[in-house]
PDB file of N, CA and C in Angstrom:
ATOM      1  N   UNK A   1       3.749 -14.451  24.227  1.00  0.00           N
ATOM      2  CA  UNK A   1       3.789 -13.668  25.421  1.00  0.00           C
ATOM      3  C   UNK A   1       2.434 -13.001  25.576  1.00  0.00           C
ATOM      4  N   UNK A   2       1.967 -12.973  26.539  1.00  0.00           N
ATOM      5  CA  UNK A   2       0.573 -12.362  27.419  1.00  0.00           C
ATOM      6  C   UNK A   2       1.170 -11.636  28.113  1.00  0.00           C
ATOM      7  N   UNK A   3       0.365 -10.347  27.661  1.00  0.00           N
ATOM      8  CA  UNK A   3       0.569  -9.378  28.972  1.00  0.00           C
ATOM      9  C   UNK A   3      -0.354  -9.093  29.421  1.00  0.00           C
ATOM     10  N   UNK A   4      -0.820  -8.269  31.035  1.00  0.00           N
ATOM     11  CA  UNK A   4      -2.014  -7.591  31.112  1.00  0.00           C
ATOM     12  C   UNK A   4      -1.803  -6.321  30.879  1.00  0.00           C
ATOM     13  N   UNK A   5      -2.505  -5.059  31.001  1.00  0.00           N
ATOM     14  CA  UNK A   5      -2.394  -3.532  31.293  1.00  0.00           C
ATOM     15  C   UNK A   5      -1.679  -3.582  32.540  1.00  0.00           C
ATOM     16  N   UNK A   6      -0.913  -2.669  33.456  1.00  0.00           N
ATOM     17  CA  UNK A   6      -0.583  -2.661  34.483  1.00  0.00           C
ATOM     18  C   UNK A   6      -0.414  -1.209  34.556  1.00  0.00           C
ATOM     19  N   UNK A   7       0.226  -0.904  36.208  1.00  0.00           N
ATOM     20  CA  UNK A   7       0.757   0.824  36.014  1.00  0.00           C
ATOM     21  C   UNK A   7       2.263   0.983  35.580  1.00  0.00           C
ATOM     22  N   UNK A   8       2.666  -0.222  35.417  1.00  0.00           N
ATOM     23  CA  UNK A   8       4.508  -0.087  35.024  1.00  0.00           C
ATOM     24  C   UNK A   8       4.758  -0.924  34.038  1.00  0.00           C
ATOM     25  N   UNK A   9       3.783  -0.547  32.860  1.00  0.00           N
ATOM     26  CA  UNK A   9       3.889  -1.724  31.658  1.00  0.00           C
ATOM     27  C   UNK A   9       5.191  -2.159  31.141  1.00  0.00           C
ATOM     28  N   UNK A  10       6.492  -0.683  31.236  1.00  0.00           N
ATOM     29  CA  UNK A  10       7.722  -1.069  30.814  1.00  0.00           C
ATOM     30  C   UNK A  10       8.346  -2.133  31.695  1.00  0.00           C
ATOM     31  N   UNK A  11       8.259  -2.039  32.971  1.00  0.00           N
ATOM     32  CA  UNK A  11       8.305  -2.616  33.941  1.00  0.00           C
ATOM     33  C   UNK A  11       8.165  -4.270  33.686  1.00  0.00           C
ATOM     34  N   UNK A  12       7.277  -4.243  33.501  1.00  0.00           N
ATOM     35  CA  UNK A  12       6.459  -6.018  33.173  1.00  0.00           C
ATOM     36  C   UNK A  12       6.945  -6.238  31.932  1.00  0.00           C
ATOM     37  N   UNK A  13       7.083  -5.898  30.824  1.00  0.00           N
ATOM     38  CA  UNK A  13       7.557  -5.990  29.613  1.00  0.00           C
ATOM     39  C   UNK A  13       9.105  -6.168  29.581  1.00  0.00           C
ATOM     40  N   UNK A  14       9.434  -5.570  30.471  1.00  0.00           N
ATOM     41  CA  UNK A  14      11.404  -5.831  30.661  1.00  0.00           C
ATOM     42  C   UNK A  14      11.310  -7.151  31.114  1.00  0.00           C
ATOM     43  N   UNK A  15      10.306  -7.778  32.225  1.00  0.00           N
ATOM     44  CA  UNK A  15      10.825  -8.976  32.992  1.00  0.00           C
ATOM     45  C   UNK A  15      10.371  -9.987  31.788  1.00  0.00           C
ATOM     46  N   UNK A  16       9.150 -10.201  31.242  1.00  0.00           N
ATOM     47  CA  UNK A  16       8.839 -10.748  29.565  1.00  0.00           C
ATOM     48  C   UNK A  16       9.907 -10.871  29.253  1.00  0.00           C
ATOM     49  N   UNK A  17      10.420  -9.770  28.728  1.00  0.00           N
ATOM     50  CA  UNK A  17      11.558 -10.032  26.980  1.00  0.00           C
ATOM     51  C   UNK A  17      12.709 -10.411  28.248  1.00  0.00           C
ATOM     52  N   UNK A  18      12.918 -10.294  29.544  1.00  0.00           N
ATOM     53  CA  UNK A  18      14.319 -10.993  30.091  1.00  0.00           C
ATOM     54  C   UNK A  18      14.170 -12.763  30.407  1.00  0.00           C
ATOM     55  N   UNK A  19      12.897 -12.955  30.582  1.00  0.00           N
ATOM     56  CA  UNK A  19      12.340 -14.268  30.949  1.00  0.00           C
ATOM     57  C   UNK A  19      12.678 -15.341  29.427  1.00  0.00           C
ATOM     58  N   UNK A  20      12.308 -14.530  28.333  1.00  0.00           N
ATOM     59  CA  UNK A  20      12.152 -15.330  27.269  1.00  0.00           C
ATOM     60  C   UNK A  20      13.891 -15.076  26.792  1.00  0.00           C
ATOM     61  N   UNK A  21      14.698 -14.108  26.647  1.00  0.00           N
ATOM     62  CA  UNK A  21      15.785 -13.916  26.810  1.00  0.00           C
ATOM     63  C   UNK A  21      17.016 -14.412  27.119  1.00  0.00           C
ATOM     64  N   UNK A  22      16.557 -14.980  28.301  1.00  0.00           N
ATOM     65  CA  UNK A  22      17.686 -15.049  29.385  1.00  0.00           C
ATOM     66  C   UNK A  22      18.677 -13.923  29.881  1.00  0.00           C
ATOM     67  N   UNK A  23      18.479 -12.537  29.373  1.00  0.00           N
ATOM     68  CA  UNK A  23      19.098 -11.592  29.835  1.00  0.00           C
ATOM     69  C   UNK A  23      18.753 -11.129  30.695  1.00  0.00           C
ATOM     70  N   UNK A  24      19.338 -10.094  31.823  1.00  0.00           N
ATOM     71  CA  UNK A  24      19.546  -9.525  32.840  1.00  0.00           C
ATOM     72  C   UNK A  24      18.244  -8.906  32.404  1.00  0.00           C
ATOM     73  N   UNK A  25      17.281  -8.873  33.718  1.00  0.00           N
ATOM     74  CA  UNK A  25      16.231  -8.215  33.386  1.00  0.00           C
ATOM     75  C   UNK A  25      16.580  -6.401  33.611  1.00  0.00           C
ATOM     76  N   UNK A  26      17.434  -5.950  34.907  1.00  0.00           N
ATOM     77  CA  UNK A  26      17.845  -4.662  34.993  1.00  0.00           C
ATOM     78  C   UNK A  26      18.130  -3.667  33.769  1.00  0.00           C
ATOM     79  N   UNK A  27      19.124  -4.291  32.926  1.00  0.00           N
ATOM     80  CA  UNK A  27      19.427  -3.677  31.903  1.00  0.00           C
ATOM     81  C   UNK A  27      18.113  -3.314  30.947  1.00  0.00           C
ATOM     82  N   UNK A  28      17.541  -4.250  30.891  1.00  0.00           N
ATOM     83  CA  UNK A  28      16.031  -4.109  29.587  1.00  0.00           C
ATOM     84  C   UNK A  28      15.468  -3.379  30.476  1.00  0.00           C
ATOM     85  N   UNK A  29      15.112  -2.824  31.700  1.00  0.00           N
ATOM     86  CA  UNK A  29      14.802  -2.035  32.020  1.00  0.00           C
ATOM     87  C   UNK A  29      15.311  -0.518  32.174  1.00  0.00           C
ATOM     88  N   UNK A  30      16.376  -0.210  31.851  1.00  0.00           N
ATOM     89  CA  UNK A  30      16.814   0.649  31.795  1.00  0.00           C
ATOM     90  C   UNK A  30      17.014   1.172  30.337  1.00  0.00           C
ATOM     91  N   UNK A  31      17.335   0.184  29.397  1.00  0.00           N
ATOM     92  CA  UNK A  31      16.978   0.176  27.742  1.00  0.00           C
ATOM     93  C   UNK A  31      15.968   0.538  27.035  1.00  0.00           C
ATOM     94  N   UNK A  32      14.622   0.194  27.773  1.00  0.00           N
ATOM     95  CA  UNK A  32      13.655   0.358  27.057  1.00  0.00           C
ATOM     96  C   UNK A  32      13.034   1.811  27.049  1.00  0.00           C
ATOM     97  N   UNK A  33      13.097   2.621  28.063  1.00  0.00           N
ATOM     98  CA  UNK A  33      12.449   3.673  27.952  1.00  0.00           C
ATOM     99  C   UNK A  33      13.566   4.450  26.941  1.00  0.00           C
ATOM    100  N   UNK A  34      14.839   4.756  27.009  1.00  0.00           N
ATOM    101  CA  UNK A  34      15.773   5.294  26.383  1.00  0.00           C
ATOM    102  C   UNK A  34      15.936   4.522  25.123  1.00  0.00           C
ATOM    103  N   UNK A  35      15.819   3.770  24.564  1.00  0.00           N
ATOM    104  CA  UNK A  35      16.129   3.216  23.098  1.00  0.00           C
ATOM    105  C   UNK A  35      14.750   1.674  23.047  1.00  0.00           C
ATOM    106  N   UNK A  36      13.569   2.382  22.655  1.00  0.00           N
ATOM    107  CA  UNK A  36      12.657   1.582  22.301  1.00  0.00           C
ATOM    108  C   UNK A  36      12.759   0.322  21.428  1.00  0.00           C
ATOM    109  N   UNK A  37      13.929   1.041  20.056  1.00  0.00           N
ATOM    110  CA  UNK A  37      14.009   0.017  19.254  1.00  0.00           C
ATOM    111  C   UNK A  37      14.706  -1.363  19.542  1.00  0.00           C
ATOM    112  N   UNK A  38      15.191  -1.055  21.419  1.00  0.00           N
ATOM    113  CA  UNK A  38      16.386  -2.466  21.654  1.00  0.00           C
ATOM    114  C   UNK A  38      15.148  -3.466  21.928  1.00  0.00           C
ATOM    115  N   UNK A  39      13.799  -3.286  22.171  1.00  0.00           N
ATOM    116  CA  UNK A  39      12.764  -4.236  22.059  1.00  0.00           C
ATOM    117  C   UNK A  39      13.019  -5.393  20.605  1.00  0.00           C
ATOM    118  N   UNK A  40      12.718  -4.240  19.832  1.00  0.00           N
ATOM    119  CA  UNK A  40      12.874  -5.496  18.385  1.00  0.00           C
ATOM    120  C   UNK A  40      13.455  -6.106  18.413  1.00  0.00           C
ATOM    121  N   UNK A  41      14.815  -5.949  18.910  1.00  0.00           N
ATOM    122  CA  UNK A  41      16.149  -6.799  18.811  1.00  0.00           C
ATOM    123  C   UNK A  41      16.255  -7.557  19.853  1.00  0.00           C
ATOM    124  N   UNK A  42      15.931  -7.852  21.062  1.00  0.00           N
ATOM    125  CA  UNK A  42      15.744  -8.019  21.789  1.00  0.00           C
ATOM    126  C   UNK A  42      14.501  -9.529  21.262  1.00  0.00           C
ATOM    127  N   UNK A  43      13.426  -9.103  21.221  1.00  0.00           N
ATOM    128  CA  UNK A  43      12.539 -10.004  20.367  1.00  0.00           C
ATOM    129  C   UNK A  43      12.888 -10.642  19.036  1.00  0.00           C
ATOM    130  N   UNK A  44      13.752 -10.184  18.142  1.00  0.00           N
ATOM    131  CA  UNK A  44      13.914 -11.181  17.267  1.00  0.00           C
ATOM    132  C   UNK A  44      14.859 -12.229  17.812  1.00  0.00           C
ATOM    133  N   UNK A  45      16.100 -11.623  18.108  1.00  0.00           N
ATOM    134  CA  UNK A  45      17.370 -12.596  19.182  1.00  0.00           C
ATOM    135  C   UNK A  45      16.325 -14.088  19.127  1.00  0.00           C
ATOM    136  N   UNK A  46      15.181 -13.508  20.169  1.00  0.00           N
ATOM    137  CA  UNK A  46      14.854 -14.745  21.011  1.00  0.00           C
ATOM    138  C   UNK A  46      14.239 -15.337  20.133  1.00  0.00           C
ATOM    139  N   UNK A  47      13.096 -14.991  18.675  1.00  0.00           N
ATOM    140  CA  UNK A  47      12.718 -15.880  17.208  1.00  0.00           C
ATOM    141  C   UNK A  47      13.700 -16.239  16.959  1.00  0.00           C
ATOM    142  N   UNK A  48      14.825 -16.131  16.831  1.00  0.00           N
ATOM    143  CA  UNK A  48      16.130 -16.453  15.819  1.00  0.00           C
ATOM    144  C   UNK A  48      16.252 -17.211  16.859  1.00  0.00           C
ATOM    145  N   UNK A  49      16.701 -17.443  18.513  1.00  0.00           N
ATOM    146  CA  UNK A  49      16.670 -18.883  18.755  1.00  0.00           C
ATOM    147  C   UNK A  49      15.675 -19.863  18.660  1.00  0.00           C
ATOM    148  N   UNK A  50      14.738 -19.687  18.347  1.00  0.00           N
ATOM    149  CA  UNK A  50      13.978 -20.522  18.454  1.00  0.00           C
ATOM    150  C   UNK A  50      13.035 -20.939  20.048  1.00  0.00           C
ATOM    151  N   UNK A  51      13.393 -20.013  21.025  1.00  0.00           N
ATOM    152  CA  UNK A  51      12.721 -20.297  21.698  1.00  0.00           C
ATOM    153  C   UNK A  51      11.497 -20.153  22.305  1.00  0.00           C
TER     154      UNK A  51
END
């Protein structure tokens, strides 16, 4: 994953981890500022599939 800087990095980073995911991007946006650590999990999920 590539990101650039932006002004809504959580923003761009929710649609990332929902793209590679396949999860609802809304929710990771609402997850991430309130529970940072659902990133990790979120990112391993998608190592552990393999995709």
């Amino acid at each position: 994953m590539l990101m650039a800087p932006t002004e809504q990095p959580l923003y761009v980073l929710s649609e990332q981890v929902a793209k590679l995911s396949g999860r609802d991007v809304q929710p990771l946006r609402e997850e991430l500022p309130a529970e940072p650590a659902g990133l990790d999990v979120a990112i391993r999920a998608v190592l552990v599939d393999g995709q």
